[in-house]
N, C-alpha and C. Protein backbone atom coordinates (compact mmCIF):
# COMPACT_ATOMS: atom_id res chain seq x y z
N UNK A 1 77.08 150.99 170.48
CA UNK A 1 76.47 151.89 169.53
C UNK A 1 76.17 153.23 170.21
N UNK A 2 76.36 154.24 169.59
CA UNK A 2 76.90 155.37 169.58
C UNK A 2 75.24 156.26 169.60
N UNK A 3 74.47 156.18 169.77
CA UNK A 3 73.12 156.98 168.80
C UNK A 3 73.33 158.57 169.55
N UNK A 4 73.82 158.67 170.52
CA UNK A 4 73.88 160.41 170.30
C UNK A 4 74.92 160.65 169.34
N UNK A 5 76.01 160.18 168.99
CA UNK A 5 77.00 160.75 168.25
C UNK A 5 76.68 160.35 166.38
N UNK A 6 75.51 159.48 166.44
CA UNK A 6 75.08 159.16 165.46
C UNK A 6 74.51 160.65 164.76
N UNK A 7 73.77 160.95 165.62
CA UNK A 7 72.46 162.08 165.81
C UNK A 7 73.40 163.46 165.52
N UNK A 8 74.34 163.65 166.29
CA UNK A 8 75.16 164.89 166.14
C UNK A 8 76.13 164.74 164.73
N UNK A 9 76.37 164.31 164.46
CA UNK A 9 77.19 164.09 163.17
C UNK A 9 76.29 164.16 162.10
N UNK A 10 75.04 163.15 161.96
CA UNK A 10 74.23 163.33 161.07
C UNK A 10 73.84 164.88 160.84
N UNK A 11 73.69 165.30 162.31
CA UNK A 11 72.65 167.19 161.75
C UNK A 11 73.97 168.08 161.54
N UNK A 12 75.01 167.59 161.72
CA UNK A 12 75.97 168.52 161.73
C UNK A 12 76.21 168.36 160.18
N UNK A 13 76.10 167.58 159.45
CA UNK A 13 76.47 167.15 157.95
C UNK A 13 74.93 167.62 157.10
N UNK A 14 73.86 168.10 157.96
CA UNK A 14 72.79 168.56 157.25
C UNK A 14 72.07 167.67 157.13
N UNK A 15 71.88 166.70 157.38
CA UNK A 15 70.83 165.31 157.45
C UNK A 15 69.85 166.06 158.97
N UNK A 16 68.67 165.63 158.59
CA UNK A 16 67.69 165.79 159.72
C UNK A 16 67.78 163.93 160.60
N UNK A 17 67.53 164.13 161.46
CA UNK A 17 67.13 162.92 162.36
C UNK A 17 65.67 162.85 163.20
N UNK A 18 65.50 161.69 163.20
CA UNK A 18 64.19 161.18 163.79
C UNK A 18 64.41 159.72 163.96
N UNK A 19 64.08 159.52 165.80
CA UNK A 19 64.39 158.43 166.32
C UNK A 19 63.27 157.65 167.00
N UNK A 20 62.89 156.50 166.52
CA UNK A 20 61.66 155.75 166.92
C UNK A 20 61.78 154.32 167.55
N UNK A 21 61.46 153.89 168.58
CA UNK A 21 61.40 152.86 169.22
C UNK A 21 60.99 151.72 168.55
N UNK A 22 59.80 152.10 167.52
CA UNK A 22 58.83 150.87 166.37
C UNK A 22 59.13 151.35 165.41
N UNK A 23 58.95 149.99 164.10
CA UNK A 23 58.66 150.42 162.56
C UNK A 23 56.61 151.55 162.84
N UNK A 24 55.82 150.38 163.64
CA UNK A 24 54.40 151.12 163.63
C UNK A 24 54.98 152.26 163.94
N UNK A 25 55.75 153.23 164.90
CA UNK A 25 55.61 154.61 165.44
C UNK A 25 56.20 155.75 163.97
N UNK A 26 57.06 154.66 163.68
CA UNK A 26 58.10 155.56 162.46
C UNK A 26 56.70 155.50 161.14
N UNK A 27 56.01 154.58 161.12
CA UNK A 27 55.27 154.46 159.70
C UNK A 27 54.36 156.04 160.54
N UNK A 28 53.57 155.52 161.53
CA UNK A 28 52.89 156.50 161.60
C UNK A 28 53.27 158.14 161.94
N UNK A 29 54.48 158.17 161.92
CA UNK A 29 54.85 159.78 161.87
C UNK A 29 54.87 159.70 159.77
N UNK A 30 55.94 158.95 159.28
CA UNK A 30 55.66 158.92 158.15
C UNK A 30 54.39 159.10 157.16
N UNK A 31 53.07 158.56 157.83
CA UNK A 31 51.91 158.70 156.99
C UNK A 31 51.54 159.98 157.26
N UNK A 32 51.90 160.82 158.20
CA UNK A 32 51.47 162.04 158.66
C UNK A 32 52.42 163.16 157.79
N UNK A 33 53.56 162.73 157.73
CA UNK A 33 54.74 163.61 157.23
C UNK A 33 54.72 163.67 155.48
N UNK A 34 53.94 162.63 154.96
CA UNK A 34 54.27 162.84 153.73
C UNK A 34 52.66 162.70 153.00
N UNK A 35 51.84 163.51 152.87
CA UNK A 35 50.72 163.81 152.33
C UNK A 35 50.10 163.93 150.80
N UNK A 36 49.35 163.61 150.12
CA UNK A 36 48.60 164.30 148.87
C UNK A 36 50.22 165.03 148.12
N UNK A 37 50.71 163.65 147.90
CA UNK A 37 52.42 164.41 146.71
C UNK A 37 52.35 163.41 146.27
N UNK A 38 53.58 162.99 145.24
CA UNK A 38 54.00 162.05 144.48
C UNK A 38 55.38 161.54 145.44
N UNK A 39 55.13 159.92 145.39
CA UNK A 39 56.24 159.56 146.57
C UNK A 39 56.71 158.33 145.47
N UNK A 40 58.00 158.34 145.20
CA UNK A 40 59.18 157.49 144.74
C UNK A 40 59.80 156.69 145.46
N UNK A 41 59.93 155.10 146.06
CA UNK A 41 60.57 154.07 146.49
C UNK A 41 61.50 153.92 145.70
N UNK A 42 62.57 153.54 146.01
CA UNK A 42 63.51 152.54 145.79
C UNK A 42 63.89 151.32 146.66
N UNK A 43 64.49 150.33 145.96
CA UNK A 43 64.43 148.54 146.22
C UNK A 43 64.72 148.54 147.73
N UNK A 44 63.40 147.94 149.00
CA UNK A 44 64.06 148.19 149.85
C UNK A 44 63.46 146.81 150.69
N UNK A 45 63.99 145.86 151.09
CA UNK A 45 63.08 144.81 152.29
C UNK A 45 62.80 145.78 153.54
N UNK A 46 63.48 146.85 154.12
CA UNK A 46 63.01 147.33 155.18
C UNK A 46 61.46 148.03 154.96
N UNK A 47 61.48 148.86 154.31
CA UNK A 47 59.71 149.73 153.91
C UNK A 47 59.41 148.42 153.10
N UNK A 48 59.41 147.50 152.36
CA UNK A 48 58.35 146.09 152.06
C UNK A 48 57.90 145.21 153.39
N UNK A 49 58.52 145.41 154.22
CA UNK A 49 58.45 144.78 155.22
C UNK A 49 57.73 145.84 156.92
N UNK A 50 57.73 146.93 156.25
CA UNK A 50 57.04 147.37 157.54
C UNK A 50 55.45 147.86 156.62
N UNK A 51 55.04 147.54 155.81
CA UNK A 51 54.53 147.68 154.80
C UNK A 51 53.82 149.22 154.52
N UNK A 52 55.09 150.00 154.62
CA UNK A 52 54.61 151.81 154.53
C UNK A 52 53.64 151.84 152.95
N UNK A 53 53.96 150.83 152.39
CA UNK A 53 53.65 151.39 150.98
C UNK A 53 51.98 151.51 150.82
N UNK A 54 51.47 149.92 151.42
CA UNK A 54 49.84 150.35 151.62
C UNK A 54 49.33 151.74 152.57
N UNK A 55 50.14 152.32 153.44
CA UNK A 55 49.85 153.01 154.07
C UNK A 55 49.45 154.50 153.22
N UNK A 56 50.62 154.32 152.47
CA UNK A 56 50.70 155.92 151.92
C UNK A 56 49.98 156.05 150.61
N UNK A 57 50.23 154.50 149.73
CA UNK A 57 49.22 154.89 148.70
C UNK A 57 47.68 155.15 148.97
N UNK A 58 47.23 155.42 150.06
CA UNK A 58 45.48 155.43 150.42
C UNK A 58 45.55 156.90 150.30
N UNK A 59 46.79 157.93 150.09
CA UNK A 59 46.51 159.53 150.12
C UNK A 59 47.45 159.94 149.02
N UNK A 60 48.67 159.32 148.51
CA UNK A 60 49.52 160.10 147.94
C UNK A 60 49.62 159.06 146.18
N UNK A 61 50.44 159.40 145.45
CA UNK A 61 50.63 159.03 144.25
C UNK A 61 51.62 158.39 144.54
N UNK A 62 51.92 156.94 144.59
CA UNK A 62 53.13 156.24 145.09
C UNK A 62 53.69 155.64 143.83
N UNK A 63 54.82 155.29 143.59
CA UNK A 63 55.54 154.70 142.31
C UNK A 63 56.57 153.44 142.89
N UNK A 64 56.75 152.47 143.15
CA UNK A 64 57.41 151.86 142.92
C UNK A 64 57.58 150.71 142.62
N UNK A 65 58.99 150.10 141.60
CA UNK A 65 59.02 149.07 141.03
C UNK A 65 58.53 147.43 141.48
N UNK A 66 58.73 147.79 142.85
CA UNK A 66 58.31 146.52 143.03
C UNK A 66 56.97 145.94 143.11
N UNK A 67 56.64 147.17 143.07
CA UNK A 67 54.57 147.35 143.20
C UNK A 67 54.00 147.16 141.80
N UNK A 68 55.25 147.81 140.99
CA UNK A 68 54.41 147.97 139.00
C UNK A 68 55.29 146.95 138.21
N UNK A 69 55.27 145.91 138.11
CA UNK A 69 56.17 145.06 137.77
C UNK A 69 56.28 145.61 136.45
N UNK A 70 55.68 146.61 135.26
CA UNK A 70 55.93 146.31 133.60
C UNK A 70 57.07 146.90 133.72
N UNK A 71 57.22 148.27 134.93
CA UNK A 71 57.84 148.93 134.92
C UNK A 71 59.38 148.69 135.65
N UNK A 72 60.82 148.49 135.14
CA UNK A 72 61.75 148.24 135.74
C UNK A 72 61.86 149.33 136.88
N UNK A 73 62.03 150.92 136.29
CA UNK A 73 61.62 151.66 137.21
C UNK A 73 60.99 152.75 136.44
N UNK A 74 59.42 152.73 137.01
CA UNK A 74 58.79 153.65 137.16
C UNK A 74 59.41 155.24 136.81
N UNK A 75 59.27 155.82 135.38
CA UNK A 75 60.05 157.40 135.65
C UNK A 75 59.86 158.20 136.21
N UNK A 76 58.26 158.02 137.19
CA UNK A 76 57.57 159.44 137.60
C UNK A 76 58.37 158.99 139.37
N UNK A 77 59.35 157.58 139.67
CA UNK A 77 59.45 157.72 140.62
C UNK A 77 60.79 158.53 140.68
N UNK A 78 61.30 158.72 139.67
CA UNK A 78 62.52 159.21 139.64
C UNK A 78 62.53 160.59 139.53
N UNK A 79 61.58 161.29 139.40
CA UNK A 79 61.12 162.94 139.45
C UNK A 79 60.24 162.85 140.55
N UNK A 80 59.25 162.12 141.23
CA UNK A 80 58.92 162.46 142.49
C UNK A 80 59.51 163.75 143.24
N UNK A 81 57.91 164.06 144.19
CA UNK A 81 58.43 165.37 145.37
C UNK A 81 59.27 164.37 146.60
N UNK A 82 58.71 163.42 146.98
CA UNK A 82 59.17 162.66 148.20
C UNK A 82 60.04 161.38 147.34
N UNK A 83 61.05 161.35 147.94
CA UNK A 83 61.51 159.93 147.66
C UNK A 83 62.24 159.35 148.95
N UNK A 84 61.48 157.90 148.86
CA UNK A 84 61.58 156.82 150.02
C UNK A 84 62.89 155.61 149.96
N UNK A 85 64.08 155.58 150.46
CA UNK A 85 64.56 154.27 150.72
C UNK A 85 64.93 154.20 151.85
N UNK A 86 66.27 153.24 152.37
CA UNK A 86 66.91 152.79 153.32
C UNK A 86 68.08 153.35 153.18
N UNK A 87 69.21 152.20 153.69
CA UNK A 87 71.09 152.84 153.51
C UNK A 87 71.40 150.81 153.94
N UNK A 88 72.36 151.33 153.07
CA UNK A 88 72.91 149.41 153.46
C UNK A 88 73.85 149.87 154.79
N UNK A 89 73.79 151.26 155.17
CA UNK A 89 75.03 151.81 156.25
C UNK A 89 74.77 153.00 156.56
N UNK A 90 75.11 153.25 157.53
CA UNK A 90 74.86 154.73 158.35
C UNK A 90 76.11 154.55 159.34
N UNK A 91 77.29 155.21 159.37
CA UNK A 91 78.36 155.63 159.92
C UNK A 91 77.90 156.50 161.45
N UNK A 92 78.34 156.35 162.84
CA UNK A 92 78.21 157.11 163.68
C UNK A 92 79.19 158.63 163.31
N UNK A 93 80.27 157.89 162.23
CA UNK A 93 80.63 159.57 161.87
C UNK A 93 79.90 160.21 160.77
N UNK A 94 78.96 160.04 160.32
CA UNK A 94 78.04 161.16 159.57
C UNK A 94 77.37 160.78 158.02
N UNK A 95 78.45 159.41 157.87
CA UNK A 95 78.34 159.26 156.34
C UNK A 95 77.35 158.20 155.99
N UNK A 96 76.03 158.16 154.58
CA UNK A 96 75.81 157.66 154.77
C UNK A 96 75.80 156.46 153.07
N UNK A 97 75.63 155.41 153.09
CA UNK A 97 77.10 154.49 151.84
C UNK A 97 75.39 153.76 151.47
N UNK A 98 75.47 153.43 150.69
CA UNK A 98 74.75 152.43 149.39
C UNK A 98 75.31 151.78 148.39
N UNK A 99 75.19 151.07 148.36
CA UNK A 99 76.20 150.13 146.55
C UNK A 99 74.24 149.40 145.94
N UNK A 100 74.28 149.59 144.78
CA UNK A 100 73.48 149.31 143.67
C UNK A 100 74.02 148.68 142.84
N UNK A 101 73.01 148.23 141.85
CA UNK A 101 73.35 147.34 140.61
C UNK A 101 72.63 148.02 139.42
N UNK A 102 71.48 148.90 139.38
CA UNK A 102 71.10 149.55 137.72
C UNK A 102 71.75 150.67 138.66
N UNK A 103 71.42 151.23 139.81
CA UNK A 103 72.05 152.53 139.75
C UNK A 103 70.94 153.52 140.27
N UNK A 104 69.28 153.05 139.84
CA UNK A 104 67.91 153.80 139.92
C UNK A 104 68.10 154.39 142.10
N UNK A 105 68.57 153.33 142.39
CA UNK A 105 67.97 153.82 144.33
C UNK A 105 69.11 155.01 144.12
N UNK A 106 70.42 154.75 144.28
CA UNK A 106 71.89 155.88 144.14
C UNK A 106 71.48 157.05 143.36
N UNK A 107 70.81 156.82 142.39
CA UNK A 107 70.98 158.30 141.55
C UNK A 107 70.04 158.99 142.30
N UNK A 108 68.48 158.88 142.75
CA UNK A 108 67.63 159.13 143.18
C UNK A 108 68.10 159.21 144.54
N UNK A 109 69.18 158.74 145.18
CA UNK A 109 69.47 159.93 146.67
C UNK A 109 70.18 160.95 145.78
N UNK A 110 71.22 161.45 145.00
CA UNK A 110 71.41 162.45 144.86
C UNK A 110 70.94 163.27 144.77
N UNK A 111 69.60 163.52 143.66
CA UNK A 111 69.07 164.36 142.75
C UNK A 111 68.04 164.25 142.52
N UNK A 112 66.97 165.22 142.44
CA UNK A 112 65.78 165.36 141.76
C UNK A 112 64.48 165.34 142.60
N UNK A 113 64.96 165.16 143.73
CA UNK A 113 63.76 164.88 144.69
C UNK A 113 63.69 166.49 145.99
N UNK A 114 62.51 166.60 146.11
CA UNK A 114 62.61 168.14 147.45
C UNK A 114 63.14 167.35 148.81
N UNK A 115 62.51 166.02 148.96
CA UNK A 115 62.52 165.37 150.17
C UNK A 115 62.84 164.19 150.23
N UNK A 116 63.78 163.38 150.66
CA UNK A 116 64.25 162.46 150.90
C UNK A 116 64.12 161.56 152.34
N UNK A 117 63.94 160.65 152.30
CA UNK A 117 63.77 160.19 154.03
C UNK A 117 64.59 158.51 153.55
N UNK A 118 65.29 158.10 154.81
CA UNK A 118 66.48 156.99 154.81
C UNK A 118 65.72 156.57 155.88
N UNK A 119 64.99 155.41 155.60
CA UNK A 119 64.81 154.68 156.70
C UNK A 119 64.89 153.41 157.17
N UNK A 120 65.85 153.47 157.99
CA UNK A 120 67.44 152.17 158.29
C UNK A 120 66.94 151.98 160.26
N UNK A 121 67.15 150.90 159.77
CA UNK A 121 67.16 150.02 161.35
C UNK A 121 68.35 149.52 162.22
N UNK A 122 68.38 149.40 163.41
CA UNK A 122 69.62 149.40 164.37
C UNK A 122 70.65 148.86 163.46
N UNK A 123 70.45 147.50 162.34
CA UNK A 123 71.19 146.48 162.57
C UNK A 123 72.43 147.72 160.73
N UNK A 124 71.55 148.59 160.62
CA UNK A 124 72.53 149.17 160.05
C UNK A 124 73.74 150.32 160.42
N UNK A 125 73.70 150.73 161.63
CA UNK A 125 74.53 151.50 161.87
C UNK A 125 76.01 150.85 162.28
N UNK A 126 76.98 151.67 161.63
CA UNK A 126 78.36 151.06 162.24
C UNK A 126 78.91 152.10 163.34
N UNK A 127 80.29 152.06 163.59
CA UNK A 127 81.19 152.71 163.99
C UNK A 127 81.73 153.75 163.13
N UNK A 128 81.90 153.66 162.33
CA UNK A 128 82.54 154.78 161.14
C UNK A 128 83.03 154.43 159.70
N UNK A 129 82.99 155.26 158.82
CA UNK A 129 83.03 155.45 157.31
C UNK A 129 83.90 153.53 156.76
N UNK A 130 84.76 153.48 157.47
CA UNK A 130 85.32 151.95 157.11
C UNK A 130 84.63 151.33 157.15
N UNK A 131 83.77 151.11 158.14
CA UNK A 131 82.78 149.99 158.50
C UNK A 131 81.27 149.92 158.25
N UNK A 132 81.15 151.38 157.27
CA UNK A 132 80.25 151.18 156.85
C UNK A 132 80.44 150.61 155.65
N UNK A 133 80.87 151.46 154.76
CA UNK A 133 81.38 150.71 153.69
C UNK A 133 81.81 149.11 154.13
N UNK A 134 82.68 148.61 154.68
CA UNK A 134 82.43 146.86 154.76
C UNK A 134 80.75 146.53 154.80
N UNK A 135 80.62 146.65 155.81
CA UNK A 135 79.43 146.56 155.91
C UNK A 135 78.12 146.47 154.70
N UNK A 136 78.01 147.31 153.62
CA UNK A 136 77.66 147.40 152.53
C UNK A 136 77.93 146.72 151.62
N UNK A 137 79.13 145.70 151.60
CA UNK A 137 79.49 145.37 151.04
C UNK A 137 79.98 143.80 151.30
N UNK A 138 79.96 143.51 152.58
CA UNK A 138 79.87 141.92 152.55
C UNK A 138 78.89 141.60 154.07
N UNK A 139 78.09 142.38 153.99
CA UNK A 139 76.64 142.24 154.49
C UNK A 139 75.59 142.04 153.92
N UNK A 140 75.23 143.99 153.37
CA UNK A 140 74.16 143.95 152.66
C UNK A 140 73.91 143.27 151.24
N UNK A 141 75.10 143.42 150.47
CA UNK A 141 75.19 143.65 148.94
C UNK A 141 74.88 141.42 149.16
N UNK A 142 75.78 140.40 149.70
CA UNK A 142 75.63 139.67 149.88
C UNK A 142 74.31 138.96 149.81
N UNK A 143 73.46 139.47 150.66
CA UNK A 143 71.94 139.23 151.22
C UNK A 143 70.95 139.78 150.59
N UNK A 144 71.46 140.47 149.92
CA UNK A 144 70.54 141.04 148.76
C UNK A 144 70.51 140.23 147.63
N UNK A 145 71.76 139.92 146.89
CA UNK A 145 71.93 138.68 145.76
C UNK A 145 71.52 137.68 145.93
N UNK A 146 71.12 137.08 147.31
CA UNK A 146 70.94 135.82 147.70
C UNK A 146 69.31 136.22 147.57
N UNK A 147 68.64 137.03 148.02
CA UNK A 147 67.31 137.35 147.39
C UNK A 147 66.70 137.25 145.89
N UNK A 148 67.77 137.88 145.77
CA UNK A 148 67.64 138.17 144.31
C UNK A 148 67.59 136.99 143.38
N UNK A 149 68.81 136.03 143.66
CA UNK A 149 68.82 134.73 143.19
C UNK A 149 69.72 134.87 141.75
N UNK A 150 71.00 136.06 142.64
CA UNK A 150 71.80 136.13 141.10
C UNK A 150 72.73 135.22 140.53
N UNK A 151 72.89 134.46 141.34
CA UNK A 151 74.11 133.22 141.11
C UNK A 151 75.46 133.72 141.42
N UNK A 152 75.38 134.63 142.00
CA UNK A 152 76.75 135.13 142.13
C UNK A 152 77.38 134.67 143.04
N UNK A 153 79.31 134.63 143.64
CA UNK A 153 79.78 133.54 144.29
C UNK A 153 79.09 133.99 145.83
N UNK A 154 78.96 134.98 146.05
CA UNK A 154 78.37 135.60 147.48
C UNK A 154 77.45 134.95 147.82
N UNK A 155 76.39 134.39 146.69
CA UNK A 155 75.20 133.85 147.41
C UNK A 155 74.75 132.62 148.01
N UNK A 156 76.55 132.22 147.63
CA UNK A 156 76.46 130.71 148.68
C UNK A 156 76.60 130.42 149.62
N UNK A 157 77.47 131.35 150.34
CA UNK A 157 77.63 131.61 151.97
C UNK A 157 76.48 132.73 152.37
N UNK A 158 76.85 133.63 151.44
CA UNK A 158 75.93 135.46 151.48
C UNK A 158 76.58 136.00 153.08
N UNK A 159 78.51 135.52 152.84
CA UNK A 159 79.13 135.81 153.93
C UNK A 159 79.93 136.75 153.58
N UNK A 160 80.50 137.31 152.40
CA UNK A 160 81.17 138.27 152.05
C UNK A 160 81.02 138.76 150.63
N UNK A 161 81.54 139.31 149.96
CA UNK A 161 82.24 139.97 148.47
C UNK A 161 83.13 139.44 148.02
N UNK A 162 82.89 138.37 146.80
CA UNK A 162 83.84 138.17 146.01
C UNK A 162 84.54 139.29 144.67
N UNK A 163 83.94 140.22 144.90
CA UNK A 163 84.44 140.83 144.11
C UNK A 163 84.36 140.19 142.24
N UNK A 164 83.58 139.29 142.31
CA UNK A 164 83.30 138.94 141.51
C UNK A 164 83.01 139.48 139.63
N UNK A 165 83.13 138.85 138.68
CA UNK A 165 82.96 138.96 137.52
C UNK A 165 81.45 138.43 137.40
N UNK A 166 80.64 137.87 137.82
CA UNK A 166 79.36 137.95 137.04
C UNK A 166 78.29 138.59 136.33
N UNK A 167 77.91 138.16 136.06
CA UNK A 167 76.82 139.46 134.97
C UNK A 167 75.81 139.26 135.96
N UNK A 168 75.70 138.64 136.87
CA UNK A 168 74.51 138.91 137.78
C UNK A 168 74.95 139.69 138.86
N UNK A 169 76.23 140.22 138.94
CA UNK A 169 76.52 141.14 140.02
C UNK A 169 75.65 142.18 140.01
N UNK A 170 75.12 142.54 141.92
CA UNK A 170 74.60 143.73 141.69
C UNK A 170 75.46 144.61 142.53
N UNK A 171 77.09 144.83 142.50
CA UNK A 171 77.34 145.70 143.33
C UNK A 171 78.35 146.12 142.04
N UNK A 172 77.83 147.29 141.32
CA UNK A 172 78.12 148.20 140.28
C UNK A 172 78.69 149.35 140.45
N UNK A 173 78.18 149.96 141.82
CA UNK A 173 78.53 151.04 142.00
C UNK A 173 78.28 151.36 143.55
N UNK A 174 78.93 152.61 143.98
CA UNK A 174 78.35 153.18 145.45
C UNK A 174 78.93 154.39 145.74
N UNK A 175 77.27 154.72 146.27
CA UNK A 175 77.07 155.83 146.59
C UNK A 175 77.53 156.66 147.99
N UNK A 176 78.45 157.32 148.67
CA UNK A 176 78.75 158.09 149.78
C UNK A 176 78.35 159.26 150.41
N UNK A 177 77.09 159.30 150.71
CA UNK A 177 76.51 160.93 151.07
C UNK A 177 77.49 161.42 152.43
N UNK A 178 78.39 162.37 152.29
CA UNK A 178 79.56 163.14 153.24
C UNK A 178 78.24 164.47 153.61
N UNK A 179 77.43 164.88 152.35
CA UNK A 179 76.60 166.12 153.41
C UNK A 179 75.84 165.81 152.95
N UNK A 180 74.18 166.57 153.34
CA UNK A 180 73.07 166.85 152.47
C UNK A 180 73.51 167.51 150.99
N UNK A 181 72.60 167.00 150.21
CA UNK A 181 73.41 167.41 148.88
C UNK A 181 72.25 169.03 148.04
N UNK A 182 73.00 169.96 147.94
CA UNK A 182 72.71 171.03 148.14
C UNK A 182 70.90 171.25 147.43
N UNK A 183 71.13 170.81 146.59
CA UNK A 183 69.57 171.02 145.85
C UNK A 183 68.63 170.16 146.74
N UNK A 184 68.32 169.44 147.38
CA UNK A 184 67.19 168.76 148.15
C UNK A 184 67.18 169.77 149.54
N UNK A 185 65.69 169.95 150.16
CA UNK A 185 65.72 170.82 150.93
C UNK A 185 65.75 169.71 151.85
N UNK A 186 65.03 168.37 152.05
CA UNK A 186 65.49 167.69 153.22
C UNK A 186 65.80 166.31 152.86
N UNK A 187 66.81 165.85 153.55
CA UNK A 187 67.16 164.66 153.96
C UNK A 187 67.69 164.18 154.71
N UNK A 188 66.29 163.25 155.47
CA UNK A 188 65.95 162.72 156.72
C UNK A 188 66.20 161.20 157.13
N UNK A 189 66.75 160.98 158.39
CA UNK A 189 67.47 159.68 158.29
C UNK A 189 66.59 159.22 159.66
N UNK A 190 65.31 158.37 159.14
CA UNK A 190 64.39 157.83 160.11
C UNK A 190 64.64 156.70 161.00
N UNK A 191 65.35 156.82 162.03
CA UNK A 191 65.95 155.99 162.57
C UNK A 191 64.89 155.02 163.52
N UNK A 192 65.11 153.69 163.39
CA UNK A 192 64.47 152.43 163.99
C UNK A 192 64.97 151.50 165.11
N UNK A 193 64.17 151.48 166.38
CA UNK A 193 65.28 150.64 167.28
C UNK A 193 64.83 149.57 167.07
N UNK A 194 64.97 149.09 165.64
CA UNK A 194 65.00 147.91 165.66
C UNK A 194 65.87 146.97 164.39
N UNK A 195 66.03 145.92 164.42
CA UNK A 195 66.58 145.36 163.48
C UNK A 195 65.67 144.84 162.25
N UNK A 196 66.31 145.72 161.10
CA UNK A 196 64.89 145.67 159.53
C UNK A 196 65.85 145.74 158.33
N UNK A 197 65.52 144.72 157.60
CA UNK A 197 66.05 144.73 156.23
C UNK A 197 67.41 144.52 156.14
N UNK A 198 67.84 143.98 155.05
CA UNK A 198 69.60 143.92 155.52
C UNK A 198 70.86 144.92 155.66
């Protein structure tokens, strides 16, 4: 693994970087970095699991679905100033890949947010754009259904992509960030030396 060429590709494509030894060191630059705003999650075991979300709702207006169950997703998280997820992939060449099932985490990296932050752990970075995409796709997308409990053929091994016909599929679509995307002033890819979320 590559992490300077991770680092140079990312800022060269307009992504900011920030590299942390702990989830504690990354939460606590995070509780500092994102203050008294409205902050938008999308579906993530890595931030449920380092548990940023109690952290930040004690100062900011936090929204997310997994916190407001009436709400599938929350709309004020989808206009949020800050919006929070992961990446099922981060490419050492620059790119960074997501596949969804409603679509709410994907649309919300494109659009609508000032600030964005990706915060992905060792066990997501590949070698490059091929392997991330695999990766996303008979890694994450796998291990996610098997959470989920969609019945889909993946979730019996949760060893690859069947490419499947089910109506419980959640790999609908995916997303490829090649640059920062021009209307967001930042997006930041909070990097973890450690292994978090799938």
């Amino acid at each position: 693994m590559d992490l300077e060429k991770l680092q140079k590709n990312l800022t060269k494509n307009g992504f900011s970087y920030r590299e942390f030894s702990s989830a504690a060191e990354a939460m606590d630059y995070l509780d500092k970095a994102i203050d008294g705003t409205d902050v938008g999650i999308g579906g993530s075991v890595t931030i449920r699991d380092m548990g940023l979300y109690d952290r930040l709702v004690t100062h900011n207006k936090v929204y997310w679905h997994w916190k407001q169950p009436n709400f599938a997703v929350p709309p004020e998280a989808q206009v949020s100033e800050v919006f929070l997820t992961s990446a099922n992939a981060i490419a050492e060449t620059g790119e960074i890949v997501n596949i969804d099932g409603a679509g709410n985490r994907i649309a919300s990296m494109l659009y609508g947010h000032k600030r964005i932050f990706f915060i992905v752990g060792m066990n997501k970075i590949t070698p490059d754009y091929d392997s991330a995409v695999w990766r996303a796709k008979n890694v994450a997308a796998p291990l996610n259904a098997r959470r989920l409990n969609t019945g889909t053929p993946c979730t019996v091994k949760a060893d690859k992509c069947y490419d499947c016909q089910s109506s419980g599929r959640i790999c609908n679509g995916m997303s490829v960030l090649w640059k920062r995307m021009s209307k967001t002033q930042l997006m930041e890819v909070v990097l973890i030396r450690e292994n978090l979320g799938f």
